[in-house]
PDB file of N, CA and C in Angstrom:
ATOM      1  N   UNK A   1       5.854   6.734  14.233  1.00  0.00           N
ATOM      2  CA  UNK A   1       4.942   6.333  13.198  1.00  0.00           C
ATOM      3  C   UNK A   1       5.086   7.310  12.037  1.00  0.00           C
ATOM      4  N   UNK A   2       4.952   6.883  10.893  1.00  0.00           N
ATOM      5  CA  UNK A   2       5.221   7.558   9.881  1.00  0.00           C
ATOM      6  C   UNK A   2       3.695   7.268   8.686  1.00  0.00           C
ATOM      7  N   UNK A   3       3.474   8.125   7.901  1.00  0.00           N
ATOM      8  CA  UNK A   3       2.294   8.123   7.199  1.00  0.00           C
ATOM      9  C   UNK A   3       2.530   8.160   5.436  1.00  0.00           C
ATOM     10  N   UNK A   4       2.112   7.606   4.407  1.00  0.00           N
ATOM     11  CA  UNK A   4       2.318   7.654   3.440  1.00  0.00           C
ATOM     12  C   UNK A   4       0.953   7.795   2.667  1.00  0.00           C
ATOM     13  N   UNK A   5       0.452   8.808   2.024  1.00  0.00           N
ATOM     14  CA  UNK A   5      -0.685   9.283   1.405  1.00  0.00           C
ATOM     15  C   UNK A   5      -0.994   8.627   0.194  1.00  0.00           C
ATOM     16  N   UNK A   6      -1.942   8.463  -0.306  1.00  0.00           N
ATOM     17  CA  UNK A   6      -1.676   7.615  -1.518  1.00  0.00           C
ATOM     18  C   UNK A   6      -1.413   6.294  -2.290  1.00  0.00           C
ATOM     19  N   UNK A   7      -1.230   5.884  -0.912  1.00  0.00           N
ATOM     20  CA  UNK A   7      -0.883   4.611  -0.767  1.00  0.00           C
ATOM     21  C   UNK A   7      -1.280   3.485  -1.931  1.00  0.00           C
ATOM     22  N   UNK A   8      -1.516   3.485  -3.073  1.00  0.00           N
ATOM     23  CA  UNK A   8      -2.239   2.518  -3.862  1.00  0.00           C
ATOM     24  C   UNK A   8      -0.579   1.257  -4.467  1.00  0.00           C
ATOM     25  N   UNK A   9      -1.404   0.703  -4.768  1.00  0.00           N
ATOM     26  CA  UNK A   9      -0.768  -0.453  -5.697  1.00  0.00           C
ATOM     27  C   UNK A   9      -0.132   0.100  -6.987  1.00  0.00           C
ATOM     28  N   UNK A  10      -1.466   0.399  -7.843  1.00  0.00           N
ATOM     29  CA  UNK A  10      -0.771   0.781  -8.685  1.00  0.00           C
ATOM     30  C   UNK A  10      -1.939   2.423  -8.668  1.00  0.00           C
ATOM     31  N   UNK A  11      -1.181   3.128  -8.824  1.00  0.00           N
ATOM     32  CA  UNK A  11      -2.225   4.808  -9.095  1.00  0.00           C
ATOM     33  C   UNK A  11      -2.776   4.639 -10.013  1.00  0.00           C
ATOM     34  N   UNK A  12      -2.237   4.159 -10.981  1.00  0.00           N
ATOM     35  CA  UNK A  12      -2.832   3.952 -12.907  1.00  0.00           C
ATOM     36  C   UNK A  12      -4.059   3.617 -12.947  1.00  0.00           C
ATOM     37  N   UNK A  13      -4.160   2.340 -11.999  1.00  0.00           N
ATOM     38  CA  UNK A  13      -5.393   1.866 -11.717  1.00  0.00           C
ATOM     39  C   UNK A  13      -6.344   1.631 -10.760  1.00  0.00           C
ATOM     40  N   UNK A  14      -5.814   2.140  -9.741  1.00  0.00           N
ATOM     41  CA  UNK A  14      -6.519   2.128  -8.573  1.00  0.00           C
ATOM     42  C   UNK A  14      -6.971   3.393  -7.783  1.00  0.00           C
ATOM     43  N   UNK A  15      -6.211   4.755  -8.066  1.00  0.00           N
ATOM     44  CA  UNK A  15      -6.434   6.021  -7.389  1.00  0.00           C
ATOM     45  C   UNK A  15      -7.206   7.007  -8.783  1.00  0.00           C
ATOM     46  N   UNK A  16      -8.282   7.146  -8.369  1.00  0.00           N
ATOM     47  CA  UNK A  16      -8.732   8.105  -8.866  1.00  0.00           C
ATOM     48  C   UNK A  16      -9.383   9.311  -8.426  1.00  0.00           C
ATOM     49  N   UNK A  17      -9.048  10.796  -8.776  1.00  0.00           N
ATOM     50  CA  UNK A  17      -9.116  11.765  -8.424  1.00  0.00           C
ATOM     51  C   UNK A  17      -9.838  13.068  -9.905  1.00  0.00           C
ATOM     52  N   UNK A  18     -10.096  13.674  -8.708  1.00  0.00           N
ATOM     53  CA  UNK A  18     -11.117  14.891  -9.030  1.00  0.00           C
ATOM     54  C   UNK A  18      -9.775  16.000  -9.921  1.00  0.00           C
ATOM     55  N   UNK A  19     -10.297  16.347 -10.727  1.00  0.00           N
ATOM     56  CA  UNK A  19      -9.221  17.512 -11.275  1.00  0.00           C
ATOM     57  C   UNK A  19      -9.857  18.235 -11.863  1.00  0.00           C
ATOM     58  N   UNK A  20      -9.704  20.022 -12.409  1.00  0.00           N
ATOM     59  CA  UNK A  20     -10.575  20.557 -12.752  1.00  0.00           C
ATOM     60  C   UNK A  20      -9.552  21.359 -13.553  1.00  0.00           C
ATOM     61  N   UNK A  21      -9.225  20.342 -14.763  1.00  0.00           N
ATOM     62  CA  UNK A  21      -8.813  20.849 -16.208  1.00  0.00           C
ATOM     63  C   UNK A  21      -9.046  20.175 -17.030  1.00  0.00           C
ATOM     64  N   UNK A  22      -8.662  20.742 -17.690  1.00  0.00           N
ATOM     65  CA  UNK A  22      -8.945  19.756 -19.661  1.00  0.00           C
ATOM     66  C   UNK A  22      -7.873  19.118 -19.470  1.00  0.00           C
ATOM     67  N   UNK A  23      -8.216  17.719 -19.789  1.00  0.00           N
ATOM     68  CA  UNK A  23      -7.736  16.325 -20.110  1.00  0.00           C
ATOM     69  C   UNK A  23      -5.947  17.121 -20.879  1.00  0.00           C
ATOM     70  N   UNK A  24      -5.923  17.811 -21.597  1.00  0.00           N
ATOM     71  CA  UNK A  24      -4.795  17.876 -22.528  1.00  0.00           C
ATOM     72  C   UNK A  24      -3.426  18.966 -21.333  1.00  0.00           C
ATOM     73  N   UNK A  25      -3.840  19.165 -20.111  1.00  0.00           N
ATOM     74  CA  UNK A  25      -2.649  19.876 -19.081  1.00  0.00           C
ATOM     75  C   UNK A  25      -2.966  18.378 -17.839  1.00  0.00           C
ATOM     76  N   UNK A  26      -3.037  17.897 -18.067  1.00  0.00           N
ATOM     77  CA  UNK A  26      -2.849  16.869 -17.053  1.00  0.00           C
ATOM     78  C   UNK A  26      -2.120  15.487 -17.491  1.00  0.00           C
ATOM     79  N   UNK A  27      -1.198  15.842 -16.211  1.00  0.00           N
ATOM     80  CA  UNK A  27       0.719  14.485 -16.776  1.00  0.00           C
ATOM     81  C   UNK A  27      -0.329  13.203 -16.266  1.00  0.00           C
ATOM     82  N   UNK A  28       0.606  12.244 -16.719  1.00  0.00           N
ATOM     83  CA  UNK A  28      -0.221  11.170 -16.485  1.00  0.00           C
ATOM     84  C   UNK A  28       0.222  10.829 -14.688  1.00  0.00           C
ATOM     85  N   UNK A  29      -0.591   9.912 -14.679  1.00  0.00           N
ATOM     86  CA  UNK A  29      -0.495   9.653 -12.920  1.00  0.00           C
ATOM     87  C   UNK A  29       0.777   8.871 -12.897  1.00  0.00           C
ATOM     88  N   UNK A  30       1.580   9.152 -11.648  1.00  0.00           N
ATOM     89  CA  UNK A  30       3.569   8.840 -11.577  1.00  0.00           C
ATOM     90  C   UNK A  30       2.951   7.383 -10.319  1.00  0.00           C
ATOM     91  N   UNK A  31       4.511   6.752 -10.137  1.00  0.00           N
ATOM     92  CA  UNK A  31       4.076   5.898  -8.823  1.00  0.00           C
ATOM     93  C   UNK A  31       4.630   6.209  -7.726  1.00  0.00           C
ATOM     94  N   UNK A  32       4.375   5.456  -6.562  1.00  0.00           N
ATOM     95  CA  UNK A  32       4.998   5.609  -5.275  1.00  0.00           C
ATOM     96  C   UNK A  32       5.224   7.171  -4.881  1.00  0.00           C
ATOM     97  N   UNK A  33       6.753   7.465  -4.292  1.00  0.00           N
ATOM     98  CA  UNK A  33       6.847   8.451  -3.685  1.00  0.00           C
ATOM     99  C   UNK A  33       6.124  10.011  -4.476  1.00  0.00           C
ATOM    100  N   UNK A  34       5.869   9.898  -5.826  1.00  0.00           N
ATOM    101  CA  UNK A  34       5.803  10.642  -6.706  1.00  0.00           C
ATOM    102  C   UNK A  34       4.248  11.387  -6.526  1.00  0.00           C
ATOM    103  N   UNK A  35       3.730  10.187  -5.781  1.00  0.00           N
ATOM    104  CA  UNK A  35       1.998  10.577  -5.973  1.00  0.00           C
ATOM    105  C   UNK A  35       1.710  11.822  -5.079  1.00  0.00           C
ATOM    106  N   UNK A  36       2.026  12.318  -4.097  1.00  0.00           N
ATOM    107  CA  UNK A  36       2.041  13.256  -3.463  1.00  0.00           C
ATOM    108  C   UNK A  36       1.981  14.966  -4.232  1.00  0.00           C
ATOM    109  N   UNK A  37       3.315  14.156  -4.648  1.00  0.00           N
ATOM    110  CA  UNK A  37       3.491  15.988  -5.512  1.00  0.00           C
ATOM    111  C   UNK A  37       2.916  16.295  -6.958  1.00  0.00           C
ATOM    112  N   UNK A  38       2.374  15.067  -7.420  1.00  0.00           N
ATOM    113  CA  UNK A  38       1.344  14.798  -8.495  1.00  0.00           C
ATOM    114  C   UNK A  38       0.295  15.674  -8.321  1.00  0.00           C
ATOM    115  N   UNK A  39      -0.285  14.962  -7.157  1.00  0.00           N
ATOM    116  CA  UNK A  39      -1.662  15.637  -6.852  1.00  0.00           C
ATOM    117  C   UNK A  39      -2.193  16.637  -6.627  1.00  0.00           C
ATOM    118  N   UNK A  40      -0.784  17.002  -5.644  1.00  0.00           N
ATOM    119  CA  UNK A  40      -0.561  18.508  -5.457  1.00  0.00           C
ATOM    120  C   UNK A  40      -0.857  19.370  -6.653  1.00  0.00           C
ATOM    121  N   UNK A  41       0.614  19.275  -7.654  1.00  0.00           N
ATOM    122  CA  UNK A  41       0.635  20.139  -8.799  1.00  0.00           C
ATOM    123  C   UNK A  41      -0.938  20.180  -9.867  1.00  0.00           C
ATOM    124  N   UNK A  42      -1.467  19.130  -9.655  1.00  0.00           N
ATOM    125  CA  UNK A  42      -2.898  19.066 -10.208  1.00  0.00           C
ATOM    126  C   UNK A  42      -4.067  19.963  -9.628  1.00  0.00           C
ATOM    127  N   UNK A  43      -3.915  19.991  -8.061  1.00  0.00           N
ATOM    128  CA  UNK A  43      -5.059  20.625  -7.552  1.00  0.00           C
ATOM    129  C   UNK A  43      -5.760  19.420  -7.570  1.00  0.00           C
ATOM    130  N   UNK A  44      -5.473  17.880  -7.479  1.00  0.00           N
ATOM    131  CA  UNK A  44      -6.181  17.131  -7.545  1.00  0.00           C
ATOM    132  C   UNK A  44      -6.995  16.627  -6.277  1.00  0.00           C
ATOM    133  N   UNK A  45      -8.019  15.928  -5.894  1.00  0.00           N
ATOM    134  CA  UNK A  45      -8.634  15.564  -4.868  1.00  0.00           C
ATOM    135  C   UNK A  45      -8.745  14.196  -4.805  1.00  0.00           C
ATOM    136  N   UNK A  46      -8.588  13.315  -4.022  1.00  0.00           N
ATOM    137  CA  UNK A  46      -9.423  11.823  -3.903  1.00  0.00           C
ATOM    138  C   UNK A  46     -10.803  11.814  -4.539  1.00  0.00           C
ATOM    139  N   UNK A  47     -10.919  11.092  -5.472  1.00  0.00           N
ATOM    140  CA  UNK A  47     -12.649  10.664  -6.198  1.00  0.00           C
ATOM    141  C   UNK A  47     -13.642  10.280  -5.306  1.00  0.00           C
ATOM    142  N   UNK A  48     -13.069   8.839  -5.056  1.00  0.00           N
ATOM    143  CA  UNK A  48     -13.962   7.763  -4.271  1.00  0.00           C
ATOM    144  C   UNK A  48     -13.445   7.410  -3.284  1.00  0.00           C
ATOM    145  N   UNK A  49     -12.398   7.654  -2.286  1.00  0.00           N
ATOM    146  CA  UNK A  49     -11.637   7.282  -1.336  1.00  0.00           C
ATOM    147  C   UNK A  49     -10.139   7.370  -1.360  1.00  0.00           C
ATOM    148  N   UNK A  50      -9.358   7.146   0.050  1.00  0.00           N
ATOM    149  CA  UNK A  50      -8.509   7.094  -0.032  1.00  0.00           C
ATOM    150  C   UNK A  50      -7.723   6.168   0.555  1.00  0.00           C
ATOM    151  N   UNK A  51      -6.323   6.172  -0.065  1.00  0.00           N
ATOM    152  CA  UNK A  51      -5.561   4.960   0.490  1.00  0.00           C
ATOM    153  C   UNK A  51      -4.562   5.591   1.341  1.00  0.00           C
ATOM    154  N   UNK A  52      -4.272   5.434   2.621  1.00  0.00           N
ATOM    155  CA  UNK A  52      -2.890   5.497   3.580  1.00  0.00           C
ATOM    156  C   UNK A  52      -2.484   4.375   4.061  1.00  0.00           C
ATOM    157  N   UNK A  53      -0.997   4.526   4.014  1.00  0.00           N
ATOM    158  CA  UNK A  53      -0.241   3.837   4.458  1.00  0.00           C
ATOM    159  C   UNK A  53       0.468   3.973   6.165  1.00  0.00           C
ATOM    160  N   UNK A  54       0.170   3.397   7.285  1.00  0.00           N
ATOM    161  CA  UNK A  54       1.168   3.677   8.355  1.00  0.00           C
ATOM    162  C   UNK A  54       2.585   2.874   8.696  1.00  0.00           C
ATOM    163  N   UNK A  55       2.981   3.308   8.676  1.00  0.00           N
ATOM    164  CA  UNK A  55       4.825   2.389   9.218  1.00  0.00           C
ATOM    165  C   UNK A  55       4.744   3.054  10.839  1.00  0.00           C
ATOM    166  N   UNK A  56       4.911   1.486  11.892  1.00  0.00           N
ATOM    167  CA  UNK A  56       4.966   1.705  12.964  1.00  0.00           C
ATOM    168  C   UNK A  56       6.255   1.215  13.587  1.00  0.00           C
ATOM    169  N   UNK A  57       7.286   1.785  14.402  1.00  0.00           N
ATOM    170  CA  UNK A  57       8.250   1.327  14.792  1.00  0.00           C
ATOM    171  C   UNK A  57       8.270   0.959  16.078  1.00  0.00           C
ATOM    172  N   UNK A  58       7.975  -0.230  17.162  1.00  0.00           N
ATOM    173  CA  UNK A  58       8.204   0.002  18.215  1.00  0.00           C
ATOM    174  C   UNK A  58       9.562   0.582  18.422  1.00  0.00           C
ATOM    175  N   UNK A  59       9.958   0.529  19.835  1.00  0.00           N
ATOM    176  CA  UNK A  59      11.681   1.110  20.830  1.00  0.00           C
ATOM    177  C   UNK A  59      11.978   0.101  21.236  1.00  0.00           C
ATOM    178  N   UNK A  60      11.372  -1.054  21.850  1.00  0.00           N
ATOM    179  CA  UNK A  60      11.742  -1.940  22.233  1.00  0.00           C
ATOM    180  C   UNK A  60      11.767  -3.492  21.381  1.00  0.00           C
ATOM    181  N   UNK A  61      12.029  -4.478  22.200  1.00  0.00           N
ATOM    182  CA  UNK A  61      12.377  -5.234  21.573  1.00  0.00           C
ATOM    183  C   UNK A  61      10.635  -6.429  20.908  1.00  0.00           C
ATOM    184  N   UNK A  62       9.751  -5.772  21.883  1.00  0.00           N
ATOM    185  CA  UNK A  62       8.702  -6.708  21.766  1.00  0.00           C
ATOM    186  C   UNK A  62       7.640  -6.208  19.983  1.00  0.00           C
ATOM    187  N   UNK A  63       6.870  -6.857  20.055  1.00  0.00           N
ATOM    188  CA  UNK A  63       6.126  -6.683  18.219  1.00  0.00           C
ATOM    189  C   UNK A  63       5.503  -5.538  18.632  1.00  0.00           C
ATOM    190  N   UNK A  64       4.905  -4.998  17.792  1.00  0.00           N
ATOM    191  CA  UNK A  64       4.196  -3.531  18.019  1.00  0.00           C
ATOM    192  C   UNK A  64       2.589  -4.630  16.964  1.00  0.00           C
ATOM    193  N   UNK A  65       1.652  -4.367  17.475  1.00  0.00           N
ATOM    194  CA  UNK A  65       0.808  -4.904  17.202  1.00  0.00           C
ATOM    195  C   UNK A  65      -0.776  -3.794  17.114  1.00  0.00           C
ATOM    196  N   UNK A  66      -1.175  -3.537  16.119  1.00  0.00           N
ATOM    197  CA  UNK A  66      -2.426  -2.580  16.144  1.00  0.00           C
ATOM    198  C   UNK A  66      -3.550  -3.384  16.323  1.00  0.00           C
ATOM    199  N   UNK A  67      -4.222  -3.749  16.675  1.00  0.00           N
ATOM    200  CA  UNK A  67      -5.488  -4.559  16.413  1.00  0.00           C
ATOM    201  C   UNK A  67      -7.078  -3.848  16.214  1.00  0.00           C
ATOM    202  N   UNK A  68      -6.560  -2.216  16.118  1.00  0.00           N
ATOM    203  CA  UNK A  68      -7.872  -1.742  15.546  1.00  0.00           C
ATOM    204  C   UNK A  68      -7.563  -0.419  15.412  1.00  0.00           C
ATOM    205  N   UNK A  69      -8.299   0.481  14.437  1.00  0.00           N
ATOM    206  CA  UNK A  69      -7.582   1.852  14.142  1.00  0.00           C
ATOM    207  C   UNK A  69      -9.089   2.445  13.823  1.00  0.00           C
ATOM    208  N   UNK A  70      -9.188   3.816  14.576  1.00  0.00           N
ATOM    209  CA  UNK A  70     -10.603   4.840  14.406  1.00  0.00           C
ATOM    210  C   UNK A  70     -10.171   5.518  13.888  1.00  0.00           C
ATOM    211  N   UNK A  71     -10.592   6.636  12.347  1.00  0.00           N
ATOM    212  CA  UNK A  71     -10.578   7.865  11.684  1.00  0.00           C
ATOM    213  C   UNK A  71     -11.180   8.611  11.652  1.00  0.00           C
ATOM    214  N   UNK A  72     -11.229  10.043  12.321  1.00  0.00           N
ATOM    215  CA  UNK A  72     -11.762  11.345  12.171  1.00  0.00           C
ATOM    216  C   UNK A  72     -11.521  11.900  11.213  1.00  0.00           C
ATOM    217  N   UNK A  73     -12.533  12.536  10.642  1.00  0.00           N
ATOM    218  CA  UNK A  73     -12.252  13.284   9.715  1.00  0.00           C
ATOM    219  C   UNK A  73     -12.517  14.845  10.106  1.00  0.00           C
ATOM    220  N   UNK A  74     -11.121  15.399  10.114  1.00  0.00           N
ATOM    221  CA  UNK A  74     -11.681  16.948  10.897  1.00  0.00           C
ATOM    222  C   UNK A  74     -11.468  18.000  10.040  1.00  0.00           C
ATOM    223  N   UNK A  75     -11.870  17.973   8.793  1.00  0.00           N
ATOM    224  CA  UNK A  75     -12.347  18.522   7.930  1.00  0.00           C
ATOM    225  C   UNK A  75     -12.596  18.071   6.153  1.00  0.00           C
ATOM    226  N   UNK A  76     -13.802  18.642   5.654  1.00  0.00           N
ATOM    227  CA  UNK A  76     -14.207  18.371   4.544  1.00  0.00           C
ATOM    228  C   UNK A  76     -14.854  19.234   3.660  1.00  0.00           C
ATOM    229  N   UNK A  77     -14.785  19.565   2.006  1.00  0.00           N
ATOM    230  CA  UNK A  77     -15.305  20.566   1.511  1.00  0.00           C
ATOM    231  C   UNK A  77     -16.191  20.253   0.542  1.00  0.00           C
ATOM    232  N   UNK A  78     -16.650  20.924  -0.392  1.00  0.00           N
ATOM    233  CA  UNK A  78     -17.252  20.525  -0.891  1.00  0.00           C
ATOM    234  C   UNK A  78     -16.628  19.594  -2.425  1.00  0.00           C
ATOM    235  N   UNK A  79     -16.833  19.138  -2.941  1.00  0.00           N
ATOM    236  CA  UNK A  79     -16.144  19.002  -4.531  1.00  0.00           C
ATOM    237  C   UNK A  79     -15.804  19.685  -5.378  1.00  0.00           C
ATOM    238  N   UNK A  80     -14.918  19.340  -6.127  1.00  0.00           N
ATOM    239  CA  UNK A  80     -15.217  20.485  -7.485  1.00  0.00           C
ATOM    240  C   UNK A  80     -16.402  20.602  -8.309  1.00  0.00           C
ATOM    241  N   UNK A  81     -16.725  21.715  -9.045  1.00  0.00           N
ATOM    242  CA  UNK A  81     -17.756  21.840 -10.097  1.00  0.00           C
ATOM    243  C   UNK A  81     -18.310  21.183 -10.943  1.00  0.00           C
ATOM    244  N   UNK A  82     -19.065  20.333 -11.091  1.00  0.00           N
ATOM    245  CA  UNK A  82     -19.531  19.586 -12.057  1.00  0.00           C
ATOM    246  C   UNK A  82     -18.473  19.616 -13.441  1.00  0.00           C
ATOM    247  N   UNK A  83     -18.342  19.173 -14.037  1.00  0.00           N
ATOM    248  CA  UNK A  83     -17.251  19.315 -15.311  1.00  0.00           C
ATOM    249  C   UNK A  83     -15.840  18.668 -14.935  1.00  0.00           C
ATOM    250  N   UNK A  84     -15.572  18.979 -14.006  1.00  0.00           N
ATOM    251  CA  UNK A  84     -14.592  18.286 -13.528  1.00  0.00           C
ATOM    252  C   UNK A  84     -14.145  16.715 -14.224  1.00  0.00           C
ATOM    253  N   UNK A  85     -12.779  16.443 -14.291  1.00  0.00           N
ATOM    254  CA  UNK A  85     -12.216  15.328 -14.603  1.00  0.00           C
ATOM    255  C   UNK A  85     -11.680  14.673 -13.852  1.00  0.00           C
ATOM    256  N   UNK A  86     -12.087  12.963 -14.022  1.00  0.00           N
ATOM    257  CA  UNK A  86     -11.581  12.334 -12.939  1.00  0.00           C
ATOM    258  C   UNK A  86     -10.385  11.349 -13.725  1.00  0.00           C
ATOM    259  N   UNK A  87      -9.191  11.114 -12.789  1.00  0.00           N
ATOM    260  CA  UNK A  87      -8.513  10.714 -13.566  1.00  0.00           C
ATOM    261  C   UNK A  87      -8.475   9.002 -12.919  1.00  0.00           C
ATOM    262  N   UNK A  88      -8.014   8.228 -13.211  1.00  0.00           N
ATOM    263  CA  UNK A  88      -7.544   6.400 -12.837  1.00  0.00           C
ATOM    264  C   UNK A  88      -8.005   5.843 -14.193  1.00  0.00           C
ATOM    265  N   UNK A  89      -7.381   4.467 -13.960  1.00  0.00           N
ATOM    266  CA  UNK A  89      -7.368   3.409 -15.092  1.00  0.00           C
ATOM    267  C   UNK A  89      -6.850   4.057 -15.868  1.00  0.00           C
ATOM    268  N   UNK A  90      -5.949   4.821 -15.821  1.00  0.00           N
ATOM    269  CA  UNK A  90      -4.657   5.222 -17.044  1.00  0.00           C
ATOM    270  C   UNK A  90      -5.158   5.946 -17.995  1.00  0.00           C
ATOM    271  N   UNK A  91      -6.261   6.696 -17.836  1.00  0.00           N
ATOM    272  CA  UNK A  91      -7.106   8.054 -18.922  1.00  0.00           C
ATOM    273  C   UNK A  91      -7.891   8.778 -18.115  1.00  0.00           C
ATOM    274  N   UNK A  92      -7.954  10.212 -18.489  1.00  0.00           N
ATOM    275  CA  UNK A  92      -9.212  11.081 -17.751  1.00  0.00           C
ATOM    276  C   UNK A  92     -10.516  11.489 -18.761  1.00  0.00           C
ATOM    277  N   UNK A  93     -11.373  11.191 -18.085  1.00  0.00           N
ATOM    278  CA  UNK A  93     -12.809  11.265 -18.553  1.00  0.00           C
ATOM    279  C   UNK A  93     -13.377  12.467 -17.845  1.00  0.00           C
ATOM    280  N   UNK A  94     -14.789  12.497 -18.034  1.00  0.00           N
ATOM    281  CA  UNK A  94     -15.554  13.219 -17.852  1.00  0.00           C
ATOM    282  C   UNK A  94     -16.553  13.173 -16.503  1.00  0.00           C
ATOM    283  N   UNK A  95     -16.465  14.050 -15.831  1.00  0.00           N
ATOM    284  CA  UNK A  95     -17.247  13.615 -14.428  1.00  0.00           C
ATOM    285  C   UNK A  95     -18.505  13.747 -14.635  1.00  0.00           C
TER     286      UNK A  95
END
Protein backbone atom coordinates (compact mmCIF):
# COMPACT_ATOMS: atom_id res chain seq x y z
CA UNK A 1 0.00 0.00 0.00
CA UNK A 2 1.25 3.22 -0.81
CA UNK A 3 -0.03 6.78 0.52
CA UNK A 4 -0.25 10.11 -1.28
CA UNK A 5 -0.77 13.34 0.98
CA UNK A 6 -2.59 15.97 -0.45
CA UNK A 7 -4.48 14.35 -2.46
CA UNK A 8 -6.85 17.17 -3.95
CA UNK A 9 -8.20 17.69 -7.45
CA UNK A 10 -7.13 20.70 -7.92
CA UNK A 11 -4.86 22.47 -4.72
CA UNK A 12 -5.78 25.97 -6.31
CA UNK A 13 -9.04 25.27 -5.23
CA UNK A 14 -9.65 22.82 -3.02
CA UNK A 15 -6.59 22.58 -0.35
CA UNK A 16 -6.33 25.17 1.90
CA UNK A 17 -3.71 25.71 4.47
CA UNK A 18 -2.49 27.63 7.46
CA UNK A 19 0.82 29.64 6.74
CA UNK A 20 2.42 32.12 8.87
CA UNK A 21 3.86 34.77 6.41
CA UNK A 22 3.04 37.73 4.49
CA UNK A 23 1.12 36.97 1.46
CA UNK A 24 4.25 38.55 -0.70
CA UNK A 25 7.02 35.12 0.32
CA UNK A 26 4.47 32.66 -0.47
CA UNK A 27 4.81 30.68 -4.27
CA UNK A 28 1.62 29.99 -5.41
CA UNK A 29 0.14 26.47 -4.67
CA UNK A 30 1.98 23.71 -7.49
CA UNK A 31 -0.11 20.36 -8.45
CA UNK A 32 0.11 16.74 -7.85
CA UNK A 33 3.43 15.30 -6.88
CA UNK A 34 4.60 18.90 -6.08
CA UNK A 35 2.17 19.49 -3.12
CA UNK A 36 4.20 17.77 -0.60
CA UNK A 37 7.32 19.78 -0.86
CA UNK A 38 5.16 22.96 -1.22
CA UNK A 39 3.89 22.65 2.06
CA UNK A 40 6.77 21.64 3.50
CA UNK A 41 8.91 24.67 2.26
CA UNK A 42 5.93 26.90 3.58
CA UNK A 43 5.71 25.54 7.08
CA UNK A 44 2.28 25.12 5.85
CA UNK A 45 -0.56 23.14 7.76
CA UNK A 46 -4.02 21.68 6.53
CA UNK A 47 -6.85 24.60 7.23
CA UNK A 48 -10.00 22.63 7.25
CA UNK A 49 -9.04 19.06 6.50
CA UNK A 50 -7.29 16.78 4.69
CA UNK A 51 -7.15 14.84 1.57
CA UNK A 52 -5.18 11.24 1.22
CA UNK A 53 -4.87 9.18 -1.27
CA UNK A 54 -4.25 5.10 -0.80
CA UNK A 55 -3.02 2.80 -3.80
CA UNK A 56 -3.60 -0.83 -2.79
CA UNK A 57 -1.93 -3.68 -4.61
CA UNK A 58 -3.11 -7.10 -3.98
CA UNK A 59 -0.18 -10.41 -4.76
CA UNK A 60 -2.58 -12.39 -6.01
CA UNK A 61 -4.74 -12.74 -8.63
CA UNK A 62 -8.18 -12.02 -6.80
CA UNK A 63 -9.64 -7.90 -6.38
CA UNK A 64 -8.36 -6.37 -3.26
CA UNK A 65 -11.51 -4.80 -1.98
CA UNK A 66 -11.66 -2.23 1.24
CA UNK A 67 -15.12 -1.90 2.37
CA UNK A 68 -14.36 0.32 5.35
CA UNK A 69 -11.31 2.31 6.67
CA UNK A 70 -10.86 3.75 10.65
CA UNK A 71 -8.38 6.91 11.30
CA UNK A 72 -6.40 7.64 14.35
CA UNK A 73 -5.10 10.48 14.84
CA UNK A 74 -1.92 10.03 17.03
CA UNK A 75 -1.00 13.32 17.23
CA UNK A 76 -2.15 17.01 17.10
CA UNK A 77 -1.01 20.64 17.94
CA UNK A 78 -2.16 23.48 18.34
CA UNK A 79 -2.54 26.11 15.21
CA UNK A 80 -0.70 28.83 14.23
CA UNK A 81 -1.12 32.38 15.77
CA UNK A 82 -3.92 34.26 14.94
CA UNK A 83 -2.61 36.42 11.86
CA UNK A 84 -1.83 33.67 10.09
CA UNK A 85 -2.63 33.20 6.26
CA UNK A 86 -4.64 30.79 4.74
CA UNK A 87 -3.98 29.98 1.37
CA UNK A 88 -6.79 28.02 -1.52
CA UNK A 89 -8.94 29.36 -4.28
CA UNK A 90 -5.77 30.65 -5.94
CA UNK A 91 -5.01 33.82 -3.31
CA UNK A 92 -3.98 34.13 0.41
CA UNK A 93 -6.04 36.10 2.75
CA UNK A 94 -6.24 36.82 6.11
CA UNK A 95 -7.10 34.33 8.91
Amino acid sequence: MSTRTYAWDDPQCEGKYLINRPPGEVSPPVMGQDVPGWVKAHGAIAADGQRVALTVQGTGDETVVIESMHVRVVDSNMPPRPGTRTWGRGAAAEA
